[in-house]
N, C-alpha and C. Protein backbone atom coordinates (compact mmCIF):
# COMPACT_ATOMS: atom_id res chain seq x y z
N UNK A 1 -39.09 -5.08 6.27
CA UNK A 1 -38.12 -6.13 6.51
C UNK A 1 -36.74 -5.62 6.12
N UNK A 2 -35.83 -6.14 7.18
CA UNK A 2 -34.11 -5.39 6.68
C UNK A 2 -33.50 -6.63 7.25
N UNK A 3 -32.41 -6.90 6.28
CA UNK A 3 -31.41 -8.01 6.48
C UNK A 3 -30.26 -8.21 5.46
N UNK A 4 -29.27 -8.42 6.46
CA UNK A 4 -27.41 -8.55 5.92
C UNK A 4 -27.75 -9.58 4.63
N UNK A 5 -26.96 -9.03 4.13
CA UNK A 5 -26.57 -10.38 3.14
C UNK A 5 -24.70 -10.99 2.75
N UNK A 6 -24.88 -11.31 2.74
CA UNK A 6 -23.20 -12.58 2.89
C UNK A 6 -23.58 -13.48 2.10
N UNK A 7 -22.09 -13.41 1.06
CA UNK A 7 -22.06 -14.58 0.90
C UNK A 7 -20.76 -15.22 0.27
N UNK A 8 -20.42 -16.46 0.02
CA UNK A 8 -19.03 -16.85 -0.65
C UNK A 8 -18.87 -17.10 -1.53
N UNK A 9 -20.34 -16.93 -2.74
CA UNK A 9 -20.02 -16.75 -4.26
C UNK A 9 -19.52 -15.44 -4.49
N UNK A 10 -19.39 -15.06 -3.92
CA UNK A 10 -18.90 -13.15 -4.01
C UNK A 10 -17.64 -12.91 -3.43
N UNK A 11 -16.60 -12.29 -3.82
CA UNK A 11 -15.02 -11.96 -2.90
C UNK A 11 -15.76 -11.35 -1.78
N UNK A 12 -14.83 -11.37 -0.39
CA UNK A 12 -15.14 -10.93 0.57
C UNK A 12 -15.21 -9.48 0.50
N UNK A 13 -16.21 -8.58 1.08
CA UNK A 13 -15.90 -7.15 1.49
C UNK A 13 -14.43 -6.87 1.81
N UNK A 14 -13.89 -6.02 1.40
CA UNK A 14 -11.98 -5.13 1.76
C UNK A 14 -12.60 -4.14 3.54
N UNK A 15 -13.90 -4.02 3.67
CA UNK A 15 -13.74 -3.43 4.78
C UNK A 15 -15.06 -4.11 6.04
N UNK A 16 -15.63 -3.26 6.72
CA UNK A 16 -16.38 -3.74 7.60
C UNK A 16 -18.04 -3.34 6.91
N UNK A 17 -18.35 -4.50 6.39
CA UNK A 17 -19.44 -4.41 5.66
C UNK A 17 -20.46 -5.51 5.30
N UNK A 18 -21.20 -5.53 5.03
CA UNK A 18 -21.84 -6.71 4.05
C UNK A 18 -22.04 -6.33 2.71
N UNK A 19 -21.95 -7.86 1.91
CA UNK A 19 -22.06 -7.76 0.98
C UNK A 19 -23.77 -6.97 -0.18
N UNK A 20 -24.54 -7.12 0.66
CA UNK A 20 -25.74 -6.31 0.30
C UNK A 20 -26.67 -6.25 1.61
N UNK A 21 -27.81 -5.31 1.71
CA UNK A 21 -28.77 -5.12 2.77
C UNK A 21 -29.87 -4.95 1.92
N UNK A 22 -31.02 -5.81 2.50
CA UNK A 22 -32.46 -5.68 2.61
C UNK A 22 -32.89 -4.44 2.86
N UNK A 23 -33.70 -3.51 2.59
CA UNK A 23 -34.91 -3.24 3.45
C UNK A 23 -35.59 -2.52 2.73
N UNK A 24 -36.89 -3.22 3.36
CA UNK A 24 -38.18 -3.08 2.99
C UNK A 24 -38.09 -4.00 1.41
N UNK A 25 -38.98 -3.14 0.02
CA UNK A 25 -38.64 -4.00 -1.00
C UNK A 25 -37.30 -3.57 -1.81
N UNK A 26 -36.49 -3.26 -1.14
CA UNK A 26 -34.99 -2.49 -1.85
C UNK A 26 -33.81 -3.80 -1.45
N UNK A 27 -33.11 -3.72 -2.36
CA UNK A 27 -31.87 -3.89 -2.16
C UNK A 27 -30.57 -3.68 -2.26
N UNK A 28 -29.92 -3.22 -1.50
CA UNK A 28 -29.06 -2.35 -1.81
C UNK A 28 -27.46 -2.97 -1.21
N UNK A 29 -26.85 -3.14 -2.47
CA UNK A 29 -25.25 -3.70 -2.81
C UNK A 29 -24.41 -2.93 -2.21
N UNK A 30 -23.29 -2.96 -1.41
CA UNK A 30 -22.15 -2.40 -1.20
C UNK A 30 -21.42 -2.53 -2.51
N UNK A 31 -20.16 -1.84 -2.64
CA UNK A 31 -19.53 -1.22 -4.04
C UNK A 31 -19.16 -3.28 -4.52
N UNK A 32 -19.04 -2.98 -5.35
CA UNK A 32 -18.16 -4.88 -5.63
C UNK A 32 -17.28 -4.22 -6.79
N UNK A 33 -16.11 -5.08 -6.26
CA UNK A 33 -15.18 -4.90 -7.22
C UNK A 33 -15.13 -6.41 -8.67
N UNK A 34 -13.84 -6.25 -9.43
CA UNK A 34 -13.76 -7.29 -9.88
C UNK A 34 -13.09 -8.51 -9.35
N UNK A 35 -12.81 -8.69 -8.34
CA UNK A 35 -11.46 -9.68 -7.62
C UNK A 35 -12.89 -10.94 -7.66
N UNK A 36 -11.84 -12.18 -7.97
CA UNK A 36 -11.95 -13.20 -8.10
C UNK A 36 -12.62 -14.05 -6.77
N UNK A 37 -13.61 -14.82 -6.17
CA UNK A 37 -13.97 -15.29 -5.35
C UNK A 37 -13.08 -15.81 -4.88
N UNK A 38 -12.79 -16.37 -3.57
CA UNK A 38 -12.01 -16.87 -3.16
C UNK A 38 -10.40 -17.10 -3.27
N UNK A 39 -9.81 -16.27 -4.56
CA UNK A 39 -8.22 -15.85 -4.19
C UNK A 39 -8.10 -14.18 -4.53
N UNK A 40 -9.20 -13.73 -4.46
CA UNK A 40 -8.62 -12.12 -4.76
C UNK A 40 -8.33 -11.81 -5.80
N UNK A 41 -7.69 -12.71 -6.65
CA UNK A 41 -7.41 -12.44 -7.89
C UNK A 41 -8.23 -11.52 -8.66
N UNK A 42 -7.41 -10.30 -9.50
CA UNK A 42 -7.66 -9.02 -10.43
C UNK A 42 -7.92 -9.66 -11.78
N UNK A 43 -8.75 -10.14 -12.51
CA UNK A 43 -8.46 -10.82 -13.48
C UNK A 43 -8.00 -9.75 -14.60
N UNK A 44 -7.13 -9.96 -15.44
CA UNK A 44 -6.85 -9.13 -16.39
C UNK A 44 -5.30 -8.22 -15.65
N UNK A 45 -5.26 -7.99 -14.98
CA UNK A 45 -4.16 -7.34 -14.04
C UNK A 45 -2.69 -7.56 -14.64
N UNK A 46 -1.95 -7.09 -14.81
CA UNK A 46 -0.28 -7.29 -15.05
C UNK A 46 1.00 -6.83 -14.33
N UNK A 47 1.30 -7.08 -13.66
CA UNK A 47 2.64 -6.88 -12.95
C UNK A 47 3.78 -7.14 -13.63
N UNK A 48 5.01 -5.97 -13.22
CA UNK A 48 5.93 -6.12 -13.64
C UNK A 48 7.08 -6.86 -12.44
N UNK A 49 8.22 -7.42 -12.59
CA UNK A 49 8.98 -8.46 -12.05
C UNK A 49 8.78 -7.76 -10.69
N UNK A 50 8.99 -6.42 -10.61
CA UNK A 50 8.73 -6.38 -8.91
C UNK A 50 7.44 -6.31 -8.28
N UNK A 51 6.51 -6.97 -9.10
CA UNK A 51 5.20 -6.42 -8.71
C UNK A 51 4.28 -5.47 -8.85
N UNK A 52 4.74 -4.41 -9.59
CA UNK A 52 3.95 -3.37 -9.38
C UNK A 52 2.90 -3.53 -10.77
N UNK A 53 1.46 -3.09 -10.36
CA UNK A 53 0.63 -3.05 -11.47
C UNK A 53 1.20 -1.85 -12.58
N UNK A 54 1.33 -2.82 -14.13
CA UNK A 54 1.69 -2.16 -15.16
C UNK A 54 0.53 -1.83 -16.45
N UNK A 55 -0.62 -2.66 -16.56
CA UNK A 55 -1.49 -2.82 -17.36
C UNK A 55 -2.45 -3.38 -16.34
N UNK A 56 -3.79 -3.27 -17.70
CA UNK A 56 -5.19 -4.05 -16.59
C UNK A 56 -6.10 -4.13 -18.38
N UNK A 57 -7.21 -4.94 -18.22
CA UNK A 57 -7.65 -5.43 -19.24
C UNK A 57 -9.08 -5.01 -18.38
N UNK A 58 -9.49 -3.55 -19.12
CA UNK A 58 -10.82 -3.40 -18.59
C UNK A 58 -12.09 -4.53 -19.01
N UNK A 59 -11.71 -4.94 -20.24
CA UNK A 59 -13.23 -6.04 -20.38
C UNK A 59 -12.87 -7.54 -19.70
N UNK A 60 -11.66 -7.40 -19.08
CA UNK A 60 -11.84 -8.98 -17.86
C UNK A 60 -12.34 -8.41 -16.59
N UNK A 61 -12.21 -6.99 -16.33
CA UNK A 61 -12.57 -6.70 -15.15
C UNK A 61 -14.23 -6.30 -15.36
N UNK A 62 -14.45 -5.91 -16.53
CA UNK A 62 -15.89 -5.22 -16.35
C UNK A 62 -16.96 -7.08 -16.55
N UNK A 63 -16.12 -8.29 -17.29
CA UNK A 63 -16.83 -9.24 -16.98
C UNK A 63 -17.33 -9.87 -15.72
N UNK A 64 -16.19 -9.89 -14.73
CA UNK A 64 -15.81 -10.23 -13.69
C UNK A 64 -16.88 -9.32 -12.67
N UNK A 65 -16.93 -8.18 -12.71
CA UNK A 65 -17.48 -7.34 -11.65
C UNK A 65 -18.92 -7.50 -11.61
N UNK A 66 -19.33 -7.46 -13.18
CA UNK A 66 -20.92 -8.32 -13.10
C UNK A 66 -21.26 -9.42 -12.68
N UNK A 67 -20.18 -10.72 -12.89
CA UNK A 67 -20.16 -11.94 -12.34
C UNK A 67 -20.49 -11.71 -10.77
N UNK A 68 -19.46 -10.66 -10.29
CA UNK A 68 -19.99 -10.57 -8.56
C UNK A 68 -21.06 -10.13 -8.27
N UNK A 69 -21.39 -8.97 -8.99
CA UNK A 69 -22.94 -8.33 -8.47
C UNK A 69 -24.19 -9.50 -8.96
N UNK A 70 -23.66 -10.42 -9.85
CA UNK A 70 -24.76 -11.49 -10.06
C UNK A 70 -24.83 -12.39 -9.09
N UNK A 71 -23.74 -12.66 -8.49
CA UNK A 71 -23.71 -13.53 -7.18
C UNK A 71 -23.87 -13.53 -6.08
N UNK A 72 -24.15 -11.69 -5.61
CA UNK A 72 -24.56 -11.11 -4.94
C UNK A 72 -26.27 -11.22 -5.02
N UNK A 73 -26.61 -10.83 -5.77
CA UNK A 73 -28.02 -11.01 -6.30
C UNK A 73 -28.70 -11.98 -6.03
N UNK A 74 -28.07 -12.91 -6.52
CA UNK A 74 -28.82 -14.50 -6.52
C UNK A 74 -28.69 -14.65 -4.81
N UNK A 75 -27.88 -14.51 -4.32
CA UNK A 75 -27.35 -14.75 -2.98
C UNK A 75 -28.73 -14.60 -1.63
N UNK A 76 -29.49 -12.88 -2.44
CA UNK A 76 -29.98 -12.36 -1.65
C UNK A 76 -31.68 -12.34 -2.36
N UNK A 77 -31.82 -13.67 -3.11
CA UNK A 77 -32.83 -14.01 -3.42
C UNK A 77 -33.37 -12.87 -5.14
N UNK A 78 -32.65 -12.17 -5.27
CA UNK A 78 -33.08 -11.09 -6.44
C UNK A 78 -32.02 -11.82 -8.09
N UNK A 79 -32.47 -11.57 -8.37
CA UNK A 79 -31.57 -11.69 -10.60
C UNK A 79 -31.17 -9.96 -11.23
N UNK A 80 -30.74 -10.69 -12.06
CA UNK A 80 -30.31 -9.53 -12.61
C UNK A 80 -31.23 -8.50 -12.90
N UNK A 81 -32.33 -8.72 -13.60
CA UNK A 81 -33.38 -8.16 -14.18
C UNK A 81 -34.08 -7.09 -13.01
N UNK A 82 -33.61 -7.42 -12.02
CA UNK A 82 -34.20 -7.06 -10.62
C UNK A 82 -33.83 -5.40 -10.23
N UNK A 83 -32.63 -5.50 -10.88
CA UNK A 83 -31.59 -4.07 -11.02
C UNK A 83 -32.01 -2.87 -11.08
N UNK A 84 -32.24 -1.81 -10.60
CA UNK A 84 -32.70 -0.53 -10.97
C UNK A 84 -32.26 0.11 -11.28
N UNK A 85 -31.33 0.56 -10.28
CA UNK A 85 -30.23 1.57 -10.89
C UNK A 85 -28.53 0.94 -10.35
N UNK A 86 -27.81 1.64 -11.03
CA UNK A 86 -26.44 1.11 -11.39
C UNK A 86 -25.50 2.36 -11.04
N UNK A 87 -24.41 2.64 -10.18
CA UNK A 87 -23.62 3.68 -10.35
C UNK A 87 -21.79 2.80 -9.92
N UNK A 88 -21.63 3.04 -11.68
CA UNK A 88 -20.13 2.42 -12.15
C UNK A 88 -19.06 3.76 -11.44
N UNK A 89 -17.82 3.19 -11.07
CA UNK A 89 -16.86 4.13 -11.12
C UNK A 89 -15.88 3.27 -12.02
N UNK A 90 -14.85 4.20 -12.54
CA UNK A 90 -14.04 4.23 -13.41
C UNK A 90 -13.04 4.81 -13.20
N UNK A 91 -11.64 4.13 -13.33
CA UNK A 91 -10.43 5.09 -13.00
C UNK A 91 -9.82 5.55 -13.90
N UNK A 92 -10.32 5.40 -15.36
CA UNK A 92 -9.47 5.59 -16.24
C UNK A 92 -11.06 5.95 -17.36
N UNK A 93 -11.74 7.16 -17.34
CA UNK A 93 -12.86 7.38 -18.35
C UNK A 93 -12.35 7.70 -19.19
N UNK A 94 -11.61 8.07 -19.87
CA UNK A 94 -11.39 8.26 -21.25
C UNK A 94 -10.72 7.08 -21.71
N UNK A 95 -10.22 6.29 -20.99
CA UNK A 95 -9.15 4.89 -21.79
C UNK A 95 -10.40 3.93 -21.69
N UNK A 96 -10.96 3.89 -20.81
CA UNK A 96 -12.12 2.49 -20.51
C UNK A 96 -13.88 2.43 -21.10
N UNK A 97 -14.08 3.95 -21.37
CA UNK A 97 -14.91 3.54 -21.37
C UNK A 97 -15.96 3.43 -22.37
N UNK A 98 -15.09 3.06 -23.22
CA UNK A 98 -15.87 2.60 -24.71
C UNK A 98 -16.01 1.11 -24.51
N UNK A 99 -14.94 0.49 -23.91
CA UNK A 99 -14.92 -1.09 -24.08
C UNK A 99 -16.12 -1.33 -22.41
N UNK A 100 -16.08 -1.00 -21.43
CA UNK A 100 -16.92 -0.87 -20.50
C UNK A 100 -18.60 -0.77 -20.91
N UNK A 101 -18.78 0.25 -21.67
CA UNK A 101 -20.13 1.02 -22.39
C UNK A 101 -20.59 -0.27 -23.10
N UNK A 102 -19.79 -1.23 -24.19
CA UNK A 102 -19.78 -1.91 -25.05
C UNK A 102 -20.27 -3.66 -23.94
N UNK A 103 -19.43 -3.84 -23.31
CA UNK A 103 -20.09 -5.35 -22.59
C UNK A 103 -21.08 -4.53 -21.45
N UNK A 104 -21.21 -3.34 -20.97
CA UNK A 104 -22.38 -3.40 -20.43
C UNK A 104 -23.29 -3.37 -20.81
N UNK A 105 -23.66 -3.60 -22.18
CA UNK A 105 -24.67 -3.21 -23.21
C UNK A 105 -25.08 -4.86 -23.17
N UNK A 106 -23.99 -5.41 -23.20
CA UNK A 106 -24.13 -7.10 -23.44
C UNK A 106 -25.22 -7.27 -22.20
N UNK A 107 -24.66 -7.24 -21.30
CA UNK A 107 -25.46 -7.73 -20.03
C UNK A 107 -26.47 -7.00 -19.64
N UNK A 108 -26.72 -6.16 -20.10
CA UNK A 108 -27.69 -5.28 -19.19
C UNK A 108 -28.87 -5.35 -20.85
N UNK A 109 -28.59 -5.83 -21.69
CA UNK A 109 -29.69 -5.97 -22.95
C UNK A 109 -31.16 -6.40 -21.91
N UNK A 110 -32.07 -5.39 -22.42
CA UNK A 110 -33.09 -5.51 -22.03
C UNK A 110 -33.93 -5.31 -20.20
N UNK A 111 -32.24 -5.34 -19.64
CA UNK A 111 -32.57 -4.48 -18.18
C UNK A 111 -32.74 -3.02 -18.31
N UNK A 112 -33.94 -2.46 -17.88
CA UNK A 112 -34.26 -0.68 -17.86
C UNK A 112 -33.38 -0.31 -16.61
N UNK A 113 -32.71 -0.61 -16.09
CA UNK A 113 -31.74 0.19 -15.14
C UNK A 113 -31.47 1.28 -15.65
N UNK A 114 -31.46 2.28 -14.43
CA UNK A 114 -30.82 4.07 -14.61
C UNK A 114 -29.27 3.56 -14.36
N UNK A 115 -28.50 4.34 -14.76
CA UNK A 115 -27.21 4.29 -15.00
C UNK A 115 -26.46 5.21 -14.65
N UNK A 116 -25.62 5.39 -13.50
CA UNK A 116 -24.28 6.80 -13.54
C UNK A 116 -23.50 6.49 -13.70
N UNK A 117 -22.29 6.65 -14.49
CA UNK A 117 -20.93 6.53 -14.74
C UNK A 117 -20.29 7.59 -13.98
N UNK A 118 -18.90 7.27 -13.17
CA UNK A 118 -18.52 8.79 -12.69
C UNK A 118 -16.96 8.14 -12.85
N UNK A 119 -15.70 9.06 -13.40
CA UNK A 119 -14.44 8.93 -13.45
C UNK A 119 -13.88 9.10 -11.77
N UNK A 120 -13.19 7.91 -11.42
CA UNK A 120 -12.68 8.36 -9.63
C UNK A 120 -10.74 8.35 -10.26
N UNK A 121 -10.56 8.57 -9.12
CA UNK A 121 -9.04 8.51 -9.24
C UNK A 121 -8.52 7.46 -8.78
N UNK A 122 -8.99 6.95 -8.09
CA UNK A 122 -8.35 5.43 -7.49
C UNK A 122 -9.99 4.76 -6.93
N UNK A 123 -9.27 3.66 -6.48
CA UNK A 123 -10.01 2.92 -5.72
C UNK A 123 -9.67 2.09 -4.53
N UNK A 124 -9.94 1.66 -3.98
CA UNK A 124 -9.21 0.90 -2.53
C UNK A 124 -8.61 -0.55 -3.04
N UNK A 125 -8.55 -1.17 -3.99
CA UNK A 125 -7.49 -2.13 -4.18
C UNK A 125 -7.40 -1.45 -5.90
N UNK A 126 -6.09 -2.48 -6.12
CA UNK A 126 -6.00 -2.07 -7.74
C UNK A 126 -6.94 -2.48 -8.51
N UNK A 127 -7.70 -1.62 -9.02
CA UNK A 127 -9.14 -2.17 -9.82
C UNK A 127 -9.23 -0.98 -10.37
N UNK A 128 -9.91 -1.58 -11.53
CA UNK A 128 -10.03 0.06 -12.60
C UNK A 128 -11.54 0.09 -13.00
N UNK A 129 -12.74 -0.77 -11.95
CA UNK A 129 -14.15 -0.78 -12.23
C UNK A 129 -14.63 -0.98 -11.06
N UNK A 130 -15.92 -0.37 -10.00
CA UNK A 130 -16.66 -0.68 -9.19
C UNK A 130 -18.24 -0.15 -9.75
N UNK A 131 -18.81 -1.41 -9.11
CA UNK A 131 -20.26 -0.97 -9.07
C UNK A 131 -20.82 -0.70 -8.05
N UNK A 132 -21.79 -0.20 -7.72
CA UNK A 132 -22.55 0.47 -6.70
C UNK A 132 -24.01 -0.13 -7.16
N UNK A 133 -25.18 -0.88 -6.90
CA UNK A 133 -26.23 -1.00 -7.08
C UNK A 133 -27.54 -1.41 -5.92
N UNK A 134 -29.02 -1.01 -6.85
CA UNK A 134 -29.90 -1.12 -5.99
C UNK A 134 -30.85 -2.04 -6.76
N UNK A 135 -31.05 -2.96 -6.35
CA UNK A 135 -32.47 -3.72 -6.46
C UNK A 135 -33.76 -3.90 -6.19
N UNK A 136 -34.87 -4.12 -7.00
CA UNK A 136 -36.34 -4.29 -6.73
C UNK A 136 -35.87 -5.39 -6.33
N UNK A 137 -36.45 -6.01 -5.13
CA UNK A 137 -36.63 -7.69 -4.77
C UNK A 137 -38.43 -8.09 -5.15
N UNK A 138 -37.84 -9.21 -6.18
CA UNK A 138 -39.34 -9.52 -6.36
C UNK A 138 -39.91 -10.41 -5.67
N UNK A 139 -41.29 -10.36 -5.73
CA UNK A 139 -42.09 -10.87 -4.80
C UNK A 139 -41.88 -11.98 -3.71
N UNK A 140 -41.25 -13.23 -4.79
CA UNK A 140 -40.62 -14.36 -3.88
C UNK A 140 -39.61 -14.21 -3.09
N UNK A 141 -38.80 -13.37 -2.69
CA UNK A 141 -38.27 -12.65 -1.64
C UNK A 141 -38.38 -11.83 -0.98
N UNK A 142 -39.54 -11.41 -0.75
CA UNK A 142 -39.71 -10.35 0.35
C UNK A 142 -39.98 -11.25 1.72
């Protein structure tokens, strides 16, 4: 079995995508950032008078980004616990990722997910956290 998943507890995809795909017993997330459902909003983000990003508050964004991949999840019939493996990017590994390491510990207590961390240089909107993940779908969703 393979099927799109969409949905509007989750910010929209930035490109031509869905928000996760089925198939078979896998599930597998496109990247999610931290932006806010329905206004985009960076939570934690700071601009200076002309706009330009000056600061960012990695533990509003690393709250936020789980909030989406949880809403993603639920969306497509799977929970958190469901999680297998996890691959974080980071734009800033040496500034972020003690406080990152630290609430993913919060949320992920007691999920056995494999884990990659990898330092990127940017990302496609201003965001200083993406996840990448794959899910077991359990039984009541297949």
């Amino acid at each position: 079995m393979s099927g799109i998943v969409r949905t509007e507890a989750a910010p929209a995809p930035v490109g031509a995508y869905p928000h996760a795909r089925r198939v078979g017993d896998l599930l597998f997330l496109s990247g999610v950032g931290p932006r806010q459902p329905g206004s985009n909003a960076i939570p934690g983000n700071v601009h200076d008078a002309g706009g330009r990003l000056v600061g960012y508050d990695i533990e509003a964004q690393c709250r936020q980004v789980f909030a989406n991949v949880r809403a993603v999840l639920e969306a497509s019939g799977a929970a958190w616990g469901d999680l297998v493996d996890v691959t974080v990017f980071l734009t800033d590994m040496q500034r972020d990722f003690a406080v990152y390491n630290r609430v993913y510990a919060e949320y992920f207590a007691g999920v056995e997910a494999c884990r990659t961390t990898l330092g990127v240089t940017a990302l496609p909107t201003p965001i200083a956290i993406e996840l990448k993940c794959v899910a077991a779908l359990p039984a009541r969703s297949r």
